[in-house]
N, C-alpha and C. Protein backbone atom coordinates (compact mmCIF):
# COMPACT_ATOMS: atom_id res chain seq x y z
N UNK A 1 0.80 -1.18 0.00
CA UNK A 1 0.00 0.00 0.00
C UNK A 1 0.86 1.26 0.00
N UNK A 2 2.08 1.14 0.48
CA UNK A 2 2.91 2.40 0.89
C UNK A 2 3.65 2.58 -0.78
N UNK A 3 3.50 1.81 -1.52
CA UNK A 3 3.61 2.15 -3.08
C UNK A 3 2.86 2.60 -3.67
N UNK A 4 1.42 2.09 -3.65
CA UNK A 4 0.29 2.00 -4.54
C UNK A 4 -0.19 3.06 -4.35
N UNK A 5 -0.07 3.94 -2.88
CA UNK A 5 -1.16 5.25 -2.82
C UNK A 5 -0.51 6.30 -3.34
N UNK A 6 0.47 6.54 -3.08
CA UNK A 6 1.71 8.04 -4.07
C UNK A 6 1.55 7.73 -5.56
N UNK A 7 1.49 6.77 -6.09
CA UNK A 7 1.37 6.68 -7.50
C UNK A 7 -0.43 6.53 -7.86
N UNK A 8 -1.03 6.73 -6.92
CA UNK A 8 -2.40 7.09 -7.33
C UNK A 8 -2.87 8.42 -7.13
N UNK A 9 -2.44 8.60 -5.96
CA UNK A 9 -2.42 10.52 -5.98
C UNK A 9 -1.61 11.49 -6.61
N UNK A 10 -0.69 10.84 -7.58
CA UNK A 10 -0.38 11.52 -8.90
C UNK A 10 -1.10 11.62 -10.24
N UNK A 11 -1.61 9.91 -10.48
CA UNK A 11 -2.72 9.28 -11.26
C UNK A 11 -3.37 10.67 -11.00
N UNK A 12 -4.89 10.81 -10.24
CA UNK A 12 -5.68 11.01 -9.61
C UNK A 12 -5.18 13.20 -9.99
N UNK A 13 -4.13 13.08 -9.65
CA UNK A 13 -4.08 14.29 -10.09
C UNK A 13 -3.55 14.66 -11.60
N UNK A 14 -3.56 14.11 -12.31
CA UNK A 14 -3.35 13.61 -13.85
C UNK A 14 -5.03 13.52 -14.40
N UNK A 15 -5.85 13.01 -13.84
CA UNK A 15 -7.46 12.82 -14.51
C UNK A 15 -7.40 11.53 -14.83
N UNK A 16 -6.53 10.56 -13.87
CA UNK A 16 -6.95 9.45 -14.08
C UNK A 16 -7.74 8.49 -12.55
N UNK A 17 -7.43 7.27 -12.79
CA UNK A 17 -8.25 7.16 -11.32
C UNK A 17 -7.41 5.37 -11.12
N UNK A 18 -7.01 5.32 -9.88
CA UNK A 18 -6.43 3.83 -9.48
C UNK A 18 -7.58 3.12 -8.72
N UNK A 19 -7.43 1.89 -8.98
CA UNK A 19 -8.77 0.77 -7.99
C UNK A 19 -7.70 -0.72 -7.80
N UNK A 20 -8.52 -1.21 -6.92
CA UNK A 20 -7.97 -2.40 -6.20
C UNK A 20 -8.71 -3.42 -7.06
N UNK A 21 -9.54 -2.89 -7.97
CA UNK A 21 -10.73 -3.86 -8.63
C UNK A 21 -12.04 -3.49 -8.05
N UNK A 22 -12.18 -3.07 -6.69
CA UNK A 22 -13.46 -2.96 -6.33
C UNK A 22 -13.48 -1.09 -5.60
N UNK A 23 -12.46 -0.43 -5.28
CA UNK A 23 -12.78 1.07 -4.89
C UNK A 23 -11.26 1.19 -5.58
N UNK A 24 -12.06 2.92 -4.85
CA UNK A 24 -10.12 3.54 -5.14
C UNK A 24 -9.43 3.25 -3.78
N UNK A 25 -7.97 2.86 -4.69
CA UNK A 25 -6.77 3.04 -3.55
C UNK A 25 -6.52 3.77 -2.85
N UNK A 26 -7.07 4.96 -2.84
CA UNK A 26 -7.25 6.48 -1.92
C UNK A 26 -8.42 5.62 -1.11
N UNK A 27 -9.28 5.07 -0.95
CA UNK A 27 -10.24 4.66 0.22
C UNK A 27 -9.93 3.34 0.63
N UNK A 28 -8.58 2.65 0.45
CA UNK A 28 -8.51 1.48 0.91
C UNK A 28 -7.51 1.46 2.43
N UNK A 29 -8.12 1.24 3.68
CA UNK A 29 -7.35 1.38 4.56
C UNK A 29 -6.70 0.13 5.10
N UNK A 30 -5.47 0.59 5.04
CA UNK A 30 -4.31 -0.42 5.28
C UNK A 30 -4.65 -1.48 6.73
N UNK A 31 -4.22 -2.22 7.12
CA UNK A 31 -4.22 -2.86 8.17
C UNK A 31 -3.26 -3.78 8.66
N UNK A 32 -1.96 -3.48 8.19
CA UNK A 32 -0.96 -3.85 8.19
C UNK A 32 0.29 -2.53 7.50
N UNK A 33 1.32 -2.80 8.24
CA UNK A 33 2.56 -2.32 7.03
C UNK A 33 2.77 -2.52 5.93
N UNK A 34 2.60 -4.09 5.83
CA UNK A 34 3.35 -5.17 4.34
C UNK A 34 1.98 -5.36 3.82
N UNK A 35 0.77 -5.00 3.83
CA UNK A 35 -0.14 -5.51 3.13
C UNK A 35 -0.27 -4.73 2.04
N UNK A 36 -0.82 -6.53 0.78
CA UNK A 36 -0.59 -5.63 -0.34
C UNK A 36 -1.80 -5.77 -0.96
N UNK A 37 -2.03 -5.38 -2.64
CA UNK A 37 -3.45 -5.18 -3.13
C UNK A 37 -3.50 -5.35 -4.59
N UNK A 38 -4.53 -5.48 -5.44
CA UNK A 38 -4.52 -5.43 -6.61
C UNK A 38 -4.09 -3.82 -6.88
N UNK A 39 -3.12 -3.82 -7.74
CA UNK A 39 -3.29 -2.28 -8.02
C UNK A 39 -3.65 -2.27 -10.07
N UNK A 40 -5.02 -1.30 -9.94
CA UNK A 40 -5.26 -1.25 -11.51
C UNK A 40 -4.85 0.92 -12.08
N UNK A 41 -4.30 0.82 -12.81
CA UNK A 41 -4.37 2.92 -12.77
C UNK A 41 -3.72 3.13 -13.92
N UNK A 42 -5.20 4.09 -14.72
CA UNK A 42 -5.04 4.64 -15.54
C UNK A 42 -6.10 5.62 -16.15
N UNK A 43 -6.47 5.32 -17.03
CA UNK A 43 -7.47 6.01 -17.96
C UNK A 43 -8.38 6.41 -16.71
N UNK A 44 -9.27 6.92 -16.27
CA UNK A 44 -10.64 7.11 -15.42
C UNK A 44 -11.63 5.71 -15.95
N UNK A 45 -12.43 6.25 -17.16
CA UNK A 45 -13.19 5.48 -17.19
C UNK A 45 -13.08 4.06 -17.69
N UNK A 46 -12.17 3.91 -18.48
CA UNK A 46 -11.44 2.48 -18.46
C UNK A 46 -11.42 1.59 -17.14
N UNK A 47 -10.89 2.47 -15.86
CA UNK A 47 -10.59 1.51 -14.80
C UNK A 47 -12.03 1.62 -14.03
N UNK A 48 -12.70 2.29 -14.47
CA UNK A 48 -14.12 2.12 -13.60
C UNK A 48 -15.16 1.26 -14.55
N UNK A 49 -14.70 0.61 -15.62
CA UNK A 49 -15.69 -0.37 -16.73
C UNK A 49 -14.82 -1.43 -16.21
N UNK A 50 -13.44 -1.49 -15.86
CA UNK A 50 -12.69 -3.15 -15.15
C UNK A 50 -13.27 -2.93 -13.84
N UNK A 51 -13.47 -1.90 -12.93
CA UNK A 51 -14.18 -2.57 -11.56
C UNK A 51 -15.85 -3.21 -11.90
N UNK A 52 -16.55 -2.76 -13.06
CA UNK A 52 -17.99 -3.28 -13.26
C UNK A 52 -17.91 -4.54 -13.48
N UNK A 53 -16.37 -5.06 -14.74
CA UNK A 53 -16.55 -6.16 -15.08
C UNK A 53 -16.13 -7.25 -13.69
N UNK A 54 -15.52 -6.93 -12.79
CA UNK A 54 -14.93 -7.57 -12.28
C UNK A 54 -15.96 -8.08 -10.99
N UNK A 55 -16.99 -7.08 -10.84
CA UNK A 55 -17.99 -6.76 -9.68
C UNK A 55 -19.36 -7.94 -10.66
N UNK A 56 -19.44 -7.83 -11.71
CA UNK A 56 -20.03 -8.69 -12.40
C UNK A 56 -20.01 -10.06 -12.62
N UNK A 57 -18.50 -10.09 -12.30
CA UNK A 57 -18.10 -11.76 -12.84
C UNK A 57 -18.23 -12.29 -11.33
N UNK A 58 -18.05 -12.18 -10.07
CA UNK A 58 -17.76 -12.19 -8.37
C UNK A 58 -19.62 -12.78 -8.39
């Protein structure tokens, strides 16, 4: 997580948007040091049509 969130709040300030598959990495709270996550980041709406598909297939 201590990777994934600095390179999403650059994303994020670029007009794009990072997800774990199911939220953004900006709302995912850690619960560990070493814990880690799907990380998806890019386009906006690209990565919010892979959290539908992914919320679809589950």
């Amino acid at each position: 997580m201590y990777e994934t969130a600095p390179v999403s709040l650059i994303t994020l300030a670029a007009g794009g948007y990072s997800s774990d598959g199911a939220q953004s990495i900006l709302d995912v709270e850690p619960k560990s040091l070493t814990q880690t996550s799907a990380f998806y980041t890019g386009n906006s709406d690209l990565i919010k049509e892979l959290e539908s598909e992914i919320a679809s297939s589950n």
